[in-house]
Protein backbone atom coordinates (compact mmCIF):
# COMPACT_ATOMS: atom_id res chain seq x y z
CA UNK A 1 28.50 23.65 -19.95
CA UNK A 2 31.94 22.57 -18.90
CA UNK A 3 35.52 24.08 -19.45
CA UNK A 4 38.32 24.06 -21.48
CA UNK A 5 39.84 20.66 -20.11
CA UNK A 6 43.24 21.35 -18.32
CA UNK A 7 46.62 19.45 -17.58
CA UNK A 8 48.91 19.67 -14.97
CA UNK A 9 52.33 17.73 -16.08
CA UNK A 10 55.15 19.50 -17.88
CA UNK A 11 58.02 20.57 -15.68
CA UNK A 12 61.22 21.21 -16.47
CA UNK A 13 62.83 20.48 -12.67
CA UNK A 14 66.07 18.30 -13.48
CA UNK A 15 67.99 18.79 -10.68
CA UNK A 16 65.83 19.09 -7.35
CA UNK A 17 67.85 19.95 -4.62
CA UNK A 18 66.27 19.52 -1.13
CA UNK A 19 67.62 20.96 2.38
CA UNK A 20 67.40 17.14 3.76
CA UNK A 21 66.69 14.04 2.29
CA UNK A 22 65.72 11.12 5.01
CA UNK A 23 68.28 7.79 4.33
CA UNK A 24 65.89 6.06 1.15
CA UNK A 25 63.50 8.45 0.52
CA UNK A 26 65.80 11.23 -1.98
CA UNK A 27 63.89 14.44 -3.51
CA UNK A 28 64.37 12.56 -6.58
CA UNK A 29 61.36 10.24 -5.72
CA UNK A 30 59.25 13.80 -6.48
CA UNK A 31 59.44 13.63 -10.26
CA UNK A 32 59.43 9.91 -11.40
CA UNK A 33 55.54 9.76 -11.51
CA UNK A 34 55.08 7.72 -9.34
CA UNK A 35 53.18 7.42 -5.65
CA UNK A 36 54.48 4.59 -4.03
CA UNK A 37 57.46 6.15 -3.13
CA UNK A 38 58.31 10.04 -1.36
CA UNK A 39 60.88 12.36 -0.79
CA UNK A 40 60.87 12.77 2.82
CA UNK A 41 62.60 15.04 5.58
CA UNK A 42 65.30 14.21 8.25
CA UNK A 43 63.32 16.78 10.70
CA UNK A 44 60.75 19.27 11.81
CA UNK A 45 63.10 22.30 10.39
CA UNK A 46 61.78 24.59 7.40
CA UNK A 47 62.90 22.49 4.57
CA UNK A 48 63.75 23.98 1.22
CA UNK A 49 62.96 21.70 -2.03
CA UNK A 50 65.21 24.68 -4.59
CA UNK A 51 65.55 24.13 -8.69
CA UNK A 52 68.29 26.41 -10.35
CA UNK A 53 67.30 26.55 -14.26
CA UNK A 54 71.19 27.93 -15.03
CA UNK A 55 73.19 30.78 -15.68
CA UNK A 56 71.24 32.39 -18.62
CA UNK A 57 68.11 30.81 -18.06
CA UNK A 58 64.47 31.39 -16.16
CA UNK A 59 61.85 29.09 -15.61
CA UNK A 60 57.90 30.03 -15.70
CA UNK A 61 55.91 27.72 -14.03
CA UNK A 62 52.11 28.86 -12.95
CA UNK A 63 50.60 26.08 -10.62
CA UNK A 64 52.00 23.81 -7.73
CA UNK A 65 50.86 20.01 -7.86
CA UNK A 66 51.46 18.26 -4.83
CA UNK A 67 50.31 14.56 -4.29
CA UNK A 68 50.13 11.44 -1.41
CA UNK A 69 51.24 13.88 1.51
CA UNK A 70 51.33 14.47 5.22
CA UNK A 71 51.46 18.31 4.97
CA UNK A 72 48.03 18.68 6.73
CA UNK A 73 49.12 16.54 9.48
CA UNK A 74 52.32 17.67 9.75
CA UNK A 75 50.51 20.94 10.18
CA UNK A 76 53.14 22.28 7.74
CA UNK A 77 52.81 25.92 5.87
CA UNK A 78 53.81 25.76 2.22
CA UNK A 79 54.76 28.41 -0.39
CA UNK A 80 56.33 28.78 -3.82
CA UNK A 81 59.03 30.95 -3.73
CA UNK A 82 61.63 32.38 -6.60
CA UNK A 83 64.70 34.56 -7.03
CA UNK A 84 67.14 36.02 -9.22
CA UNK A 85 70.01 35.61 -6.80
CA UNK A 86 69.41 32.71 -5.04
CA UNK A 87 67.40 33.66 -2.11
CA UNK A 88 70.66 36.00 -0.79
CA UNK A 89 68.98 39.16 -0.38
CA UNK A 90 66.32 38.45 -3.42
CA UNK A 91 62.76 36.17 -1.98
CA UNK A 92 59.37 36.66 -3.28
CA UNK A 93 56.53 34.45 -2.81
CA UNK A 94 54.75 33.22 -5.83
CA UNK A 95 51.29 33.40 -3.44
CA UNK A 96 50.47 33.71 0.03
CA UNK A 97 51.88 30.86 2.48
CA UNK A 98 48.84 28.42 3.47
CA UNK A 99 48.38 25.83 5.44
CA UNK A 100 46.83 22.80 3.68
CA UNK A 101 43.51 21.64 4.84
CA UNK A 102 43.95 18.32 4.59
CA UNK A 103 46.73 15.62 3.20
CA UNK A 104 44.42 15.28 -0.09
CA UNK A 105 46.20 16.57 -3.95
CA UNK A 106 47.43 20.31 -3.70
CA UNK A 107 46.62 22.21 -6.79
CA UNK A 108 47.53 25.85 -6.49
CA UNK A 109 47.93 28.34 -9.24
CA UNK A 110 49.86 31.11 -9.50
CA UNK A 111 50.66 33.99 -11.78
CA UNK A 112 53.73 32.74 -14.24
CA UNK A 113 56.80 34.89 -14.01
CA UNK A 114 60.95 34.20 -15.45
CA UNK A 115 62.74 33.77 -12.92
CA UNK A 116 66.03 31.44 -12.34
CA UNK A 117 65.52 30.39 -8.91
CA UNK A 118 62.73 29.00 -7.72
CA UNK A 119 61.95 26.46 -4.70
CA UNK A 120 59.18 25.01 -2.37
CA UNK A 121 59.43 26.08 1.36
CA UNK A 122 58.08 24.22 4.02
CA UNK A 123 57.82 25.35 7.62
CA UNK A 124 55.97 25.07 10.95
CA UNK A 125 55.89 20.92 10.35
CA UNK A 126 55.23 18.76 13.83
CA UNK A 127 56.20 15.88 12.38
CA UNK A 128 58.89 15.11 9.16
CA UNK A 129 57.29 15.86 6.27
CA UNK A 130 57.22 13.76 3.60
CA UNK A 131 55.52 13.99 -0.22
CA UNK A 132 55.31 11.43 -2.86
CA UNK A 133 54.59 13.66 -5.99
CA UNK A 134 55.94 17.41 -6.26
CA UNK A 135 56.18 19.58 -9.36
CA UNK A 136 55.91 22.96 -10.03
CA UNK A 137 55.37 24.27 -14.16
CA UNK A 138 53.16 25.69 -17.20
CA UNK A 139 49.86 23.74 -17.22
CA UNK A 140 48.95 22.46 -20.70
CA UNK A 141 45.20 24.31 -21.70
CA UNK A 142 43.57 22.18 -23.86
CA UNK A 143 40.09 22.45 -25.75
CA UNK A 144 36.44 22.14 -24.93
CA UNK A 145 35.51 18.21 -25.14
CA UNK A 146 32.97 16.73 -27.07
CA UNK A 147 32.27 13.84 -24.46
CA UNK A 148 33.32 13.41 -21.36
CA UNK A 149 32.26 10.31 -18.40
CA UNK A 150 33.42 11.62 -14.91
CA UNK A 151 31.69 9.67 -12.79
CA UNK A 152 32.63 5.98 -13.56
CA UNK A 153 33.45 4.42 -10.10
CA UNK A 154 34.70 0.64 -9.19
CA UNK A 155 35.11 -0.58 -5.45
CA UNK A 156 38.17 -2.55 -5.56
CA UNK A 157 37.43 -5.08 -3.01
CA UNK A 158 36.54 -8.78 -1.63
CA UNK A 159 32.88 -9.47 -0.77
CA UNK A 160 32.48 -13.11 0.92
CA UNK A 161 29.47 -14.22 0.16
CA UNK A 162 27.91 -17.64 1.73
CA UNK A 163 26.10 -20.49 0.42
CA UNK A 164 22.46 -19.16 0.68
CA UNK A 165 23.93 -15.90 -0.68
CA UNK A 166 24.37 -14.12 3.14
CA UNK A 167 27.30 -11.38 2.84
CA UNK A 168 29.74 -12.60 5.44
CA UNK A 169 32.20 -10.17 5.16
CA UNK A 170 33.76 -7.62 2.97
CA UNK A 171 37.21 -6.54 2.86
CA UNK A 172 37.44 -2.80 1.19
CA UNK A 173 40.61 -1.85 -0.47
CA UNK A 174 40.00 1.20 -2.53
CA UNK A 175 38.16 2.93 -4.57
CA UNK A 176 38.84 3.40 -8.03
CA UNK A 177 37.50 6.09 -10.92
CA UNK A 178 37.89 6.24 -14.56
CA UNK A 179 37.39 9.36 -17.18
CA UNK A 180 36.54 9.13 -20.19
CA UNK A 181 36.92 12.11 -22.54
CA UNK A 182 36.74 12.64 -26.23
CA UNK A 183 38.27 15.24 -28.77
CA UNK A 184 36.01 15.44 -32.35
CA UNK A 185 37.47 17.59 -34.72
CA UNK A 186 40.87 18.69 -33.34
CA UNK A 187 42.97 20.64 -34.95
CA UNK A 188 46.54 19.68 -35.01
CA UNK A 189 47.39 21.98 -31.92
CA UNK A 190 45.11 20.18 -29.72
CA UNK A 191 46.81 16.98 -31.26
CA UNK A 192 50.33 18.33 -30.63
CA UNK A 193 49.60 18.59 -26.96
CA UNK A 194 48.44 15.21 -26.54
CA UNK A 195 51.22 13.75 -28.13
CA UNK A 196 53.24 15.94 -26.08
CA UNK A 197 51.70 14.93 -22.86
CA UNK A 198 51.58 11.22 -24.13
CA UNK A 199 55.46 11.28 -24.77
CA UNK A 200 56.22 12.93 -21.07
CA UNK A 201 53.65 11.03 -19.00
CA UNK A 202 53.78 7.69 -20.58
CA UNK A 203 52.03 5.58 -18.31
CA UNK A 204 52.98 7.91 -15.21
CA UNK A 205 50.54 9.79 -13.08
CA UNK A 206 49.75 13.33 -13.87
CA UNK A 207 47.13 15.65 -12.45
CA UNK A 208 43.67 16.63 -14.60
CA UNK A 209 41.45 19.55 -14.08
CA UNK A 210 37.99 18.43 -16.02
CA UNK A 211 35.89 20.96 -15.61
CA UNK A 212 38.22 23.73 -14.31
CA UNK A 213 35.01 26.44 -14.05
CA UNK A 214 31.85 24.88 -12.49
CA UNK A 215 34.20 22.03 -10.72
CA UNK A 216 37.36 23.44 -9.89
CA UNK A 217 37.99 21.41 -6.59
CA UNK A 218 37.78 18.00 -8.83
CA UNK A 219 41.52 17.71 -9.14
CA UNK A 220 42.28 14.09 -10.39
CA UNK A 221 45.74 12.70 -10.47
CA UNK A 222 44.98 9.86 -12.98
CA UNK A 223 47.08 7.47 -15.32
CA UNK A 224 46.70 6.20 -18.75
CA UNK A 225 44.12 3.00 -18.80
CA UNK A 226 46.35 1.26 -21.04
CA UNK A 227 49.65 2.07 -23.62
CA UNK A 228 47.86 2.60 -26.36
CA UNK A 229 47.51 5.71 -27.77
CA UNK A 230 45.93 6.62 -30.95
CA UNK A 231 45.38 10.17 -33.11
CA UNK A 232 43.82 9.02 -36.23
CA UNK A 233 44.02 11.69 -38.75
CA UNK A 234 41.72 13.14 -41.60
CA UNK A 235 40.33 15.38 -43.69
CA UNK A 236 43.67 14.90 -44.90
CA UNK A 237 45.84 15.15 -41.96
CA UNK A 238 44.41 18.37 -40.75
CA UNK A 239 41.99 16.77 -37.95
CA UNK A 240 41.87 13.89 -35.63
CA UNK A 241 39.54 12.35 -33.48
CA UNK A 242 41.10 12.28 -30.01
CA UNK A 243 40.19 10.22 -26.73
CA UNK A 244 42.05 9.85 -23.47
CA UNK A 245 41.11 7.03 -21.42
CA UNK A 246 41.84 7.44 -17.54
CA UNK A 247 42.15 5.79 -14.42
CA UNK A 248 42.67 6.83 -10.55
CA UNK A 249 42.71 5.74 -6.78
CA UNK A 250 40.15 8.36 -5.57
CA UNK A 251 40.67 10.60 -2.20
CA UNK A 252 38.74 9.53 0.02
């Protein structure tokens, strides 16, 4: 039997600030949802992506997404890291540093803690690193689902086929999956997060852990299908029937 589904989009990161930011490609790019664009380096030197959540204020994330990257190649060393005095005299590492294993989606979770300062570090790189998705915040638990269609896989390509039917050539581009999964019953909490996530994401990517226990690796940073999103209520408002209907370019 599967998990608890999870979700891995809510940040709170206004405000980025990166050591260096190569001439088109700001630290900006990290948070608009999308992955045709990056956030990328001037150099091989430790680079420092920092958020400040203001005088007053912490911030509690508990898992690192990080998409479309050249970290593995780069052979770069990453780590959380957070403060209450701005990395003067004050560092602690939210886990241990690693070194990615390859350039696929980074999801890494961590034990939550309020602090103000908090930042990505990057060191050891061979090459300028560069990412096209980068967040770090609360995941969103949801509920056990009622249905759910993982597997759902389209080749996105051009087969050239001849006049006696001969296959003369085929031009692969990628490789895309769907999910399907459905919510009977839910309560209105479960509902509230969806229309919370629907409201943030709109039709952005986010990351998606399906089956968080028995598949834990199957990380999917997926999109809405389509803009429509619907929550029909009853039993007089106190359920809904929910479905969320996904697409993404799988990792190969």
């Amino acid at each position: 039997m599967w998990s608890p589904v999870e979700l891995y989009y809510n940040h709170s990161l206004a405000g980025l600030v990166a050591t260096s930011e190569a001439t088109g490609y700001p630290v900006s790019n990290l948070l608009n949802r999308i992955d045709g664009n990056f956030w990328k380096a001037t150099s091989t030197a430790t680079q420092y992506i920092t958020f400040d959540a203001g005088v007053g204020n912490t911030y509690s994330p508990d898992y690192l997404l990080i998409y479309n990257h050249n970290l593995h190649t780069a052979g770069a060393t990453i780590v959380v890291q957070y403060s209450t005095d701005n990395f003067a005299a004050n560092t602690v590492d939210a886990f241990t540093a690693y070194a990615p294993a390859d350039d696929k989606v980074i999801l890494k979770p961590f034990t939550a803690i309020a602090k103000r300062y908090w930042r990505l570090k990057i060191s050891g790189a061979t090459v300028a690193p560069w990412i096209a998705l980068c967040q770090w915040g609360p995941k969103t638990d949801l509920d056990y689902a009622d249905a759910i269609n993982p597997y759902d896989l389209e080749n996105k390509g051009i087969v050239n086929v001849g006049d006696t039917g001969v296959v003369q050539g085929i031009h692969n581009k990628f490789i895309e999956y769907a999910l399907q999964i459905k919510f009977l019953d839910a309560d209105l909490t479960l509902t509230n997060k969806l229309i919370a996530w629907e409201a943030a994401v709109g039709l952005g990517l986010f990351a998606i852990s399906w089956d968080p226990g028995d598949h834990s690796n199957d990380i999917r940073v997926m999109r809405r299908k389509d803009g429509k999103f619907t929550a029909p209520l009853k039993v007089g408002g106190l359920y809904a029937d929910l479905s969320m209907n996904l697409i993404g370019k799988k990792e190969l």
